[in-house]
N, C-alpha and C. Protein backbone atom coordinates (compact mmCIF):
# COMPACT_ATOMS: atom_id res chain seq x y z
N UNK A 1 0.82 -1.19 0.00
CA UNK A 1 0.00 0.00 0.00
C UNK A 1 0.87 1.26 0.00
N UNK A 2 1.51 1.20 0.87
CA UNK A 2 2.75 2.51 0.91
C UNK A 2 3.67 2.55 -0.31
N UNK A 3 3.77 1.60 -0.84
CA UNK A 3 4.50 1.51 -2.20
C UNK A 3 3.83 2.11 -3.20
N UNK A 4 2.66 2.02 -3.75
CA UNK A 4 1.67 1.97 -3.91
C UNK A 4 1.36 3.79 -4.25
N UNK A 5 1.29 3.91 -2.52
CA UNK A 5 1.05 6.08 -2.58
C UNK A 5 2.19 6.61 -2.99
N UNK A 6 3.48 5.78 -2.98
CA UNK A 6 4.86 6.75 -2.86
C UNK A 6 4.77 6.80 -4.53
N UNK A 7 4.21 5.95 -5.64
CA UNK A 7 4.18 5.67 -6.98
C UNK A 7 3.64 6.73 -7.67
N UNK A 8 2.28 6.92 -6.56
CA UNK A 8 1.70 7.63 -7.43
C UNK A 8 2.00 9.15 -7.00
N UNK A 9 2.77 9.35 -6.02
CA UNK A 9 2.58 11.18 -5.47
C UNK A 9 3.99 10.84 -6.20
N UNK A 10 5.12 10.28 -6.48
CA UNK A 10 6.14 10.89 -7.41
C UNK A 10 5.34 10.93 -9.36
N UNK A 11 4.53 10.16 -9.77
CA UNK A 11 3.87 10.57 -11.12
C UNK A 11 2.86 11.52 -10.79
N UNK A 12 2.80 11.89 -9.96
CA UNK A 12 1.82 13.35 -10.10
C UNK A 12 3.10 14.24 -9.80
N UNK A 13 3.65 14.31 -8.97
CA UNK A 13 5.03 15.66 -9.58
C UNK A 13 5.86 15.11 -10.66
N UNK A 14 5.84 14.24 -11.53
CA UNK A 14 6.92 14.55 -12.21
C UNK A 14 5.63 14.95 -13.43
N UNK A 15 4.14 14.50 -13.85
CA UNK A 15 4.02 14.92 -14.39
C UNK A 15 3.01 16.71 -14.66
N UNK A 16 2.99 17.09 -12.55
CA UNK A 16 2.89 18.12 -13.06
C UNK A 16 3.97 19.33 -13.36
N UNK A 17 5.03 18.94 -13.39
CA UNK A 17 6.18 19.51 -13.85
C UNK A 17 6.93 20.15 -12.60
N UNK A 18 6.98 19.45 -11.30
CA UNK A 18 7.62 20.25 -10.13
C UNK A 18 9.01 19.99 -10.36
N UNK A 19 9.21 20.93 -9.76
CA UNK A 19 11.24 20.95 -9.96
C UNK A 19 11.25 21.71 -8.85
N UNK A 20 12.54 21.13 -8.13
CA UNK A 20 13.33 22.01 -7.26
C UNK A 20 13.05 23.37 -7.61
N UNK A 21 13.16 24.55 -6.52
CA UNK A 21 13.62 26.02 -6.93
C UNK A 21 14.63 26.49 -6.98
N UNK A 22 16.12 25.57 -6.76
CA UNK A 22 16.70 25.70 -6.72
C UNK A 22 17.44 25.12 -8.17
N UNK A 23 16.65 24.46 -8.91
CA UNK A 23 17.15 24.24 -10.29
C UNK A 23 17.47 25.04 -11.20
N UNK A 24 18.96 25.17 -11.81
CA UNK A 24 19.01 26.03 -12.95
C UNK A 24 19.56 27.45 -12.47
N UNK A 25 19.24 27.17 -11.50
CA UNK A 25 19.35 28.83 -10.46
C UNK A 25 21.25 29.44 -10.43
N UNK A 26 21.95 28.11 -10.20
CA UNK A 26 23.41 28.31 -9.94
C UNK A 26 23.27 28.16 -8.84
N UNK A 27 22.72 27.55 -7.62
CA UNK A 27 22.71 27.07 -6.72
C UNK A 27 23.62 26.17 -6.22
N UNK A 28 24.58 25.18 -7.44
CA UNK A 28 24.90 23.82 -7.22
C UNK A 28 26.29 24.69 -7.72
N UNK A 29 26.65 25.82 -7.88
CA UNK A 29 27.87 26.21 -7.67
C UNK A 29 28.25 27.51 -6.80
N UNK A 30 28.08 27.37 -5.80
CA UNK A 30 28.32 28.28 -4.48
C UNK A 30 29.03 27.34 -3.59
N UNK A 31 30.33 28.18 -2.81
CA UNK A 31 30.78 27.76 -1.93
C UNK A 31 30.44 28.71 -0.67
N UNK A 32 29.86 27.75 0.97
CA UNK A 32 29.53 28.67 1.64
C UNK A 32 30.30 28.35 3.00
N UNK A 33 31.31 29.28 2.93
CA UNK A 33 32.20 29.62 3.88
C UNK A 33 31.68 30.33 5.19
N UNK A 34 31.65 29.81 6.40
CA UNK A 34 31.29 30.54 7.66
C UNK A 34 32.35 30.64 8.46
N UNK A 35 32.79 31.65 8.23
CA UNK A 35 33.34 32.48 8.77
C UNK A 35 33.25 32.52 10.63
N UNK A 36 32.07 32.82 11.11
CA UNK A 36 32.11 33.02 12.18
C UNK A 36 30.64 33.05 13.14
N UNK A 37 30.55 32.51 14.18
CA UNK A 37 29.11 32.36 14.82
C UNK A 37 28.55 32.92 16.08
N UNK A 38 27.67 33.31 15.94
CA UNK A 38 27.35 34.23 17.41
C UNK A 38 26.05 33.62 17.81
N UNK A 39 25.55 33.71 19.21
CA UNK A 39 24.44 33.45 19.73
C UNK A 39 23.86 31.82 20.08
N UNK A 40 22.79 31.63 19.82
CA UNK A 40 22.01 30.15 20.09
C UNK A 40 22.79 29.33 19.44
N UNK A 41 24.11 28.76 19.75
CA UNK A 41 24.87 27.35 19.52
C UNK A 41 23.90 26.28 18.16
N UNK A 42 22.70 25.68 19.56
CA UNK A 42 22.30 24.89 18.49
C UNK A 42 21.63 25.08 17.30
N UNK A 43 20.74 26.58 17.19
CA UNK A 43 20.67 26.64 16.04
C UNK A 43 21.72 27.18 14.73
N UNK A 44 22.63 27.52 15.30
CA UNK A 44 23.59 27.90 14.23
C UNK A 44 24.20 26.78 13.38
N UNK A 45 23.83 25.83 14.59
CA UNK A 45 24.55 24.43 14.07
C UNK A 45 23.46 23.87 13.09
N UNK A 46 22.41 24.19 13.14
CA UNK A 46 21.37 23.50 12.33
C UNK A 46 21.32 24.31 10.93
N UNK A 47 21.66 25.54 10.97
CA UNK A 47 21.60 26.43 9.82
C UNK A 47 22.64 25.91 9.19
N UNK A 48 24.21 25.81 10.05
CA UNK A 48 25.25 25.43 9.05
C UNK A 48 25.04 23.88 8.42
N UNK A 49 24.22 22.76 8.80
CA UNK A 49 23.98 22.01 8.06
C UNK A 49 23.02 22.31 7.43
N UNK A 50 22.27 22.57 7.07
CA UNK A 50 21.40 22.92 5.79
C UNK A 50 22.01 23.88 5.29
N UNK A 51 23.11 24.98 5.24
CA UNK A 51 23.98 25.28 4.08
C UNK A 51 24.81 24.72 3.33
N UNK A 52 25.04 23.13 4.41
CA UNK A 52 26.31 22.62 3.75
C UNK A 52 25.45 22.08 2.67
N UNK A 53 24.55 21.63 2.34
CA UNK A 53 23.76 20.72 1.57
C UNK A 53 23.92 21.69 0.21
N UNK A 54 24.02 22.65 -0.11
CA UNK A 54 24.00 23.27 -1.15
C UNK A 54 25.19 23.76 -1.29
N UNK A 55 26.41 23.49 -0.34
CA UNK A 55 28.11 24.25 -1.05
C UNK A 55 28.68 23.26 -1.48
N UNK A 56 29.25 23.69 -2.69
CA UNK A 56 29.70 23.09 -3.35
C UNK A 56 31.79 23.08 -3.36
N UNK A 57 32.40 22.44 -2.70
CA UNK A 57 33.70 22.64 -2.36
C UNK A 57 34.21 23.17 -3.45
N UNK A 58 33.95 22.57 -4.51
CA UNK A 58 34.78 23.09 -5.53
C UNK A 58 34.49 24.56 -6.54
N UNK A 59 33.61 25.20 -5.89
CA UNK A 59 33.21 26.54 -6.26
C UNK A 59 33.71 27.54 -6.51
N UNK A 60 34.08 29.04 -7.48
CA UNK A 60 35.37 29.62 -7.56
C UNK A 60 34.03 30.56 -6.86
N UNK A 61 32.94 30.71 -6.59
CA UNK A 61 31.69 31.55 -6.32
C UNK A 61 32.34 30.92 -4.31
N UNK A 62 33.02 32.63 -3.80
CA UNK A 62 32.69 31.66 -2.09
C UNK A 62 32.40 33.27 -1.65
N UNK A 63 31.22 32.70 -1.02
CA UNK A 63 30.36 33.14 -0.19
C UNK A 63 30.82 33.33 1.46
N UNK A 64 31.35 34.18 1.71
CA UNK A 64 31.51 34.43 3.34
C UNK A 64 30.52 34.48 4.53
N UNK A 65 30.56 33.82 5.03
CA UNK A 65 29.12 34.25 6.11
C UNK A 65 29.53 34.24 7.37
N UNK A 66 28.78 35.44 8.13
CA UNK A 66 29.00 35.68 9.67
C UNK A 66 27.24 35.23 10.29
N UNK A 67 27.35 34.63 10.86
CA UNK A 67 26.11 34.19 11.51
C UNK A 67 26.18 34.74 12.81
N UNK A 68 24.85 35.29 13.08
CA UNK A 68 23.99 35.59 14.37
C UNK A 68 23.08 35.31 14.81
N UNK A 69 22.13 34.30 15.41
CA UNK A 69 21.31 33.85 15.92
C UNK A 69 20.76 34.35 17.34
N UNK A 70 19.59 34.93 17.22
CA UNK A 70 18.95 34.84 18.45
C UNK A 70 17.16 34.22 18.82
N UNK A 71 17.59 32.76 20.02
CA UNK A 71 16.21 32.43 19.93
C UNK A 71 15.43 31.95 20.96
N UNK A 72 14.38 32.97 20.81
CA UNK A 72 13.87 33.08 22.05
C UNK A 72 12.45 31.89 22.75
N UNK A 73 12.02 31.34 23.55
CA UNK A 73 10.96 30.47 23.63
C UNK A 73 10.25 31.44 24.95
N UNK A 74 9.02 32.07 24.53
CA UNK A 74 8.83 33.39 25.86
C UNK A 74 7.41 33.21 25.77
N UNK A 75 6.44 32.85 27.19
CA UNK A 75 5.41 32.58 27.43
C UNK A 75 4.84 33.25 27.13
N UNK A 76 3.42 32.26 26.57
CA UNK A 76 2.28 33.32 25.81
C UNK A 76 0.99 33.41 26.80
N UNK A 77 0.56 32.54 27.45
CA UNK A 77 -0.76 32.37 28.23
C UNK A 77 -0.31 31.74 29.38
N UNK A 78 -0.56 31.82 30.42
CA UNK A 78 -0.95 30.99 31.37
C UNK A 78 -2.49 30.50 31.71
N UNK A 79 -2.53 29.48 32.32
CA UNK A 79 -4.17 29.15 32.88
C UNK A 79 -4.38 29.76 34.43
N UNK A 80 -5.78 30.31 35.01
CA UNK A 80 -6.18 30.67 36.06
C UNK A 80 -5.22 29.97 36.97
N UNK A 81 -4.20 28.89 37.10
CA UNK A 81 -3.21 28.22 38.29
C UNK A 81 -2.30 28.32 38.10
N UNK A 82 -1.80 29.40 36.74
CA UNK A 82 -0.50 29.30 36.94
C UNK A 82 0.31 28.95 35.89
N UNK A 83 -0.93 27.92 35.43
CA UNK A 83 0.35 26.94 34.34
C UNK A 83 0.58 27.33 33.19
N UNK A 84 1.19 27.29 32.60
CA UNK A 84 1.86 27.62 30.94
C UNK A 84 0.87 26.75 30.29
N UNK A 85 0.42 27.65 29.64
CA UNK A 85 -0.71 27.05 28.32
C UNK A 85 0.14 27.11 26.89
N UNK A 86 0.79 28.38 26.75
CA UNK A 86 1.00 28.44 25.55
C UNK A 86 2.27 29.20 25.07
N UNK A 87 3.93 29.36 24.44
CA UNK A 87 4.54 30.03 24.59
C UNK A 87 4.34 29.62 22.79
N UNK A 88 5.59 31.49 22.35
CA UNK A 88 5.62 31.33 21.22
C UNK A 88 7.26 31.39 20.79
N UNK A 89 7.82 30.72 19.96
CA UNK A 89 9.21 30.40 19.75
C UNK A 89 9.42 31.79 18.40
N UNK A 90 10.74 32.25 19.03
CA UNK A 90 11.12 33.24 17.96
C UNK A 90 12.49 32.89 18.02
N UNK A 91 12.63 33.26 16.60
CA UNK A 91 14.12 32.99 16.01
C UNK A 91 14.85 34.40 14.51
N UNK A 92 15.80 35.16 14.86
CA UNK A 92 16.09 36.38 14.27
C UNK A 92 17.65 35.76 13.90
N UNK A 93 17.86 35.54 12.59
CA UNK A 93 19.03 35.45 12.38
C UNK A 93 19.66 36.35 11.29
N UNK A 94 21.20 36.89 11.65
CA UNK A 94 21.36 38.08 10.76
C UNK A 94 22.75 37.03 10.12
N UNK A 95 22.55 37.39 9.02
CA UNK A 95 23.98 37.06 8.17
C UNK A 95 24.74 38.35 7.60
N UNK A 96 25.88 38.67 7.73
CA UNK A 96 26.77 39.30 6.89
C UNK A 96 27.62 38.78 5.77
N UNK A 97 27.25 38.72 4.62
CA UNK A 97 27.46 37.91 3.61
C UNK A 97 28.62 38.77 3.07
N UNK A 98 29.62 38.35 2.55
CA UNK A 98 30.63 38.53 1.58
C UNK A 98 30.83 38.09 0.44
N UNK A 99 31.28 38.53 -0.51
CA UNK A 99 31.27 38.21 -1.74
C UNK A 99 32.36 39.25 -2.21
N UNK A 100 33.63 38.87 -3.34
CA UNK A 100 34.63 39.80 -3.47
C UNK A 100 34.87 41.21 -3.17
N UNK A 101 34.96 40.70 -1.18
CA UNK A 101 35.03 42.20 -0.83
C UNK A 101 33.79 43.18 -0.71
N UNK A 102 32.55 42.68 -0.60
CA UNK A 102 31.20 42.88 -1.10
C UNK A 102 30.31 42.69 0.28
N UNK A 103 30.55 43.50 1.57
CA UNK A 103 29.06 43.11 2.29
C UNK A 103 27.94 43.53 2.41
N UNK A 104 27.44 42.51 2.51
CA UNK A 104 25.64 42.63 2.38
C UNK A 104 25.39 42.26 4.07
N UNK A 105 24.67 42.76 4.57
CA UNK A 105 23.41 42.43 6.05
C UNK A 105 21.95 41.80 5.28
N UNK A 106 21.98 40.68 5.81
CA UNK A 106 20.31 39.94 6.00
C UNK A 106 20.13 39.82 7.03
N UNK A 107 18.86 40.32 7.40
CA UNK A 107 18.46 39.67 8.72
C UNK A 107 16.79 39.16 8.11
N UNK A 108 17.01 37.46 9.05
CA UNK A 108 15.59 36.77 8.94
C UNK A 108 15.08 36.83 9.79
N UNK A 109 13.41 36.91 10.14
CA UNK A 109 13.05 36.44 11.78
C UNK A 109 11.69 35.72 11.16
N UNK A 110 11.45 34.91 12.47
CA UNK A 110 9.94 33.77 11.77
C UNK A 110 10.17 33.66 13.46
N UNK A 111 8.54 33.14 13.56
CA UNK A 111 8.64 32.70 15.14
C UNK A 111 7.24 31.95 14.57
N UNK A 112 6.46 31.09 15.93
CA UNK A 112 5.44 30.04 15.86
C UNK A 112 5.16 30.14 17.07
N UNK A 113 3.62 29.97 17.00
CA UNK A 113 2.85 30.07 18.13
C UNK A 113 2.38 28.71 19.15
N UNK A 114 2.90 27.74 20.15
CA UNK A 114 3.05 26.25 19.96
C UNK A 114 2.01 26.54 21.63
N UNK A 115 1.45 25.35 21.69
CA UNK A 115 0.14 24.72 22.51
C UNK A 115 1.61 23.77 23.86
N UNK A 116 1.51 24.27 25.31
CA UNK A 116 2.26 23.19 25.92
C UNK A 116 1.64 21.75 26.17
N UNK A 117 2.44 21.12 26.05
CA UNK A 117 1.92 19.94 26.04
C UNK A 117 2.61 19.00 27.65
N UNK A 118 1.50 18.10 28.17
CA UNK A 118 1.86 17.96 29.47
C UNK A 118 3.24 17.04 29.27
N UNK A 119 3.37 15.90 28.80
CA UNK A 119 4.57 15.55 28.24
C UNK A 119 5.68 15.80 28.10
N UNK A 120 6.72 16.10 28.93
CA UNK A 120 8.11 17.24 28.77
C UNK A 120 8.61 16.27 27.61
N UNK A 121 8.77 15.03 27.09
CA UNK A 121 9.27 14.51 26.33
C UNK A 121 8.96 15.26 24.96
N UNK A 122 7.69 14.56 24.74
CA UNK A 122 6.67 14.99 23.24
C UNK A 122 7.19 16.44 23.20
N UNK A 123 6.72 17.64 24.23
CA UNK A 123 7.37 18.66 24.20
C UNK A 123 8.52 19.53 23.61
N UNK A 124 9.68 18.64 23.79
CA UNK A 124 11.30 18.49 23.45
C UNK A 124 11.20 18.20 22.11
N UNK A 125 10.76 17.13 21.69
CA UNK A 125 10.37 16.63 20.39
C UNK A 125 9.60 17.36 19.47
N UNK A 126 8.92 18.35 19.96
CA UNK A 126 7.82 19.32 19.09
C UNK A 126 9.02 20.25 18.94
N UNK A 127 9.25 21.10 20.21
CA UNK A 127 10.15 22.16 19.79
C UNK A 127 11.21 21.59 19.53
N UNK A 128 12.39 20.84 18.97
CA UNK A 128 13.14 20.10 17.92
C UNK A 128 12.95 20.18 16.83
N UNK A 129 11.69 19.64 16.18
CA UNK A 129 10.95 19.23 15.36
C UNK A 129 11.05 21.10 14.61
N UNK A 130 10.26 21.85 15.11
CA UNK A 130 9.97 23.51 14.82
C UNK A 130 11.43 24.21 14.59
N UNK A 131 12.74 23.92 15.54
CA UNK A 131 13.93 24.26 15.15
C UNK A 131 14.69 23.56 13.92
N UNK A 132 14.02 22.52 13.74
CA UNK A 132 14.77 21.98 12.34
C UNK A 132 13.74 22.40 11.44
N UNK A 133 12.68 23.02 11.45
CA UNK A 133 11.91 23.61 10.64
C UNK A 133 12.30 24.87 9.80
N UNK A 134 12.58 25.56 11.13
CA UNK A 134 12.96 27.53 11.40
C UNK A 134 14.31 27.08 10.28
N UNK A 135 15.18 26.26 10.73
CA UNK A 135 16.72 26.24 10.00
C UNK A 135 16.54 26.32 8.55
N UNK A 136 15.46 25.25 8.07
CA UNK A 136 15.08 24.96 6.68
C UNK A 136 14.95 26.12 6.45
N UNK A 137 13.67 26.72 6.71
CA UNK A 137 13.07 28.15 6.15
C UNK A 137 13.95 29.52 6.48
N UNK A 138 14.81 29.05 7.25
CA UNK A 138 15.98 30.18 6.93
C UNK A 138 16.96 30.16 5.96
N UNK A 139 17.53 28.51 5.70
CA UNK A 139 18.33 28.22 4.47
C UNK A 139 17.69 29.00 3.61
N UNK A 140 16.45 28.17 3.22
CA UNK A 140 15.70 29.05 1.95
C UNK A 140 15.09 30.21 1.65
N UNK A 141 15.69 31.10 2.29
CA UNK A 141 15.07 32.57 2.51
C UNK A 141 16.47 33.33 2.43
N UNK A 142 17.62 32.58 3.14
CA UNK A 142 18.39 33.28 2.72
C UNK A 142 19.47 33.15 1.58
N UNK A 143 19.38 31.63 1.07
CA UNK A 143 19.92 31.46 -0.74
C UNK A 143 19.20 32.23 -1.56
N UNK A 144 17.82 32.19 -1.77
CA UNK A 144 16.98 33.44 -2.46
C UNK A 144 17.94 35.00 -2.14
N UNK A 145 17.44 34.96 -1.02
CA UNK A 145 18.16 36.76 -1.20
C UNK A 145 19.64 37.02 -0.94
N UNK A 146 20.36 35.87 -1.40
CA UNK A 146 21.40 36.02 -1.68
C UNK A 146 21.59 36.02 -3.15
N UNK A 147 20.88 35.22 -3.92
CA UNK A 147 21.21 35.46 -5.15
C UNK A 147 20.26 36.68 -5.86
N UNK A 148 18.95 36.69 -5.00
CA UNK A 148 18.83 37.92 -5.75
C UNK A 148 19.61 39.37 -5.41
N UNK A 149 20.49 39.49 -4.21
CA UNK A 149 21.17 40.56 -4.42
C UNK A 149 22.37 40.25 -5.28
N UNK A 150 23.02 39.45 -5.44
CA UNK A 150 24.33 39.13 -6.48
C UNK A 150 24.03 38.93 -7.77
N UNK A 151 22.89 38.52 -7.98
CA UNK A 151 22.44 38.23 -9.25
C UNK A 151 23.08 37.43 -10.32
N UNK A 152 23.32 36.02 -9.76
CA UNK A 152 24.01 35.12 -10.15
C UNK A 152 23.41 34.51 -11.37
C-alpha cells in the first residue's frame, strides 16, 4: 500500500512539472564559507547544516558568512493556576554575507505560536521538530536573497 502512494505522489510531480527552486538557479555552484558564529549554539549548528547541503567545495563563487542567531521560547498564556498554556518560539538570524570584498546584512526572523503539552518529552520533540523547521526556512530565505542581491 505505501509503495503503492509513494508511486503515485512521485507521477503526479513529475508529471505536473515540479522541480526544485533551486534548479538552474546556480545554486549547485556556491561555496559557503562561515566564517564566524554568534548566539544560540544549536541553532547555528542546524543552519550550518542545511547550508552545507547546497556548497559546493569546488566553487570559484565563495560566499563568506557571519552568523547571528537569536532564539527566544517566551510565554504566551498561562491558565487561572499558573500553568503555561502556551509560549511562542522566535528565532532572528542576521547574516553578513561577503562576496569579493562585497558586504551585504540579512536579517531573517519567523517565530510560531506552539500549545504546551503535558509531556516534557513529546514537548522536546515538538520544539526540535519547529527548530529543524525555522533552520530549513531560513536556508531558503536566505539562498533566495542572496542570489537575488548578487544576481548570479
Amino acid at each position: 500500500m505505501k509503495n503503492t502512494i509513494l508511486i503515485i505522489i512521485v507521477l503526479f510531480l513529475y508529471g505536473c512539472g515540479f522541480s526544485s527552486i533551486y534548479l538552474g538557479k546556480g545554486f549547485n555552484d556556491i561555496k559557503i564559507n562561515i566564517t564566524k558564529t554568534e548566539g544560540n549554539r544549536e541553532m547555528n549548528n542546524l543552519i550550518k547544516n542545511e547550508l552545507k547541503l547546497y556548497s559546493n567545495k569546488d566553487s570559484t563563487n565563495i560566499y563568506n558568512l557571519k552568523i547571528n542567531t537569536i532564539y527566544k521560547k517566551e510565554i504566551l498564556t498561562k491558565d487561572a493556576s499558573g500553568n503555561i498554556q502556551d509560549y511562542t518560539l522566535s528565532i532572528t538570524s542576521k547574516f553578513e554575507v561577503e562576496l569579493d570584498n562585497e558586504k551585504r546584512l540579512i536579517v531573517i526572523k519567523d517565530s510560531a505560536d506552539i500549545k504546551n503539552q503535558s509531556n516534557s518529552f513529546d514537548q522536546n520533540v515538538y520544539e526540535k521538530n519547529i527548530k529543524i523547521n525555522f533552520a530549513t526556512l531560513i536556508r531558503e530565505e536566505l539562498l533566495s536573497k542572496i542570489f537575488n542581491i548578487y544576481d548570479n
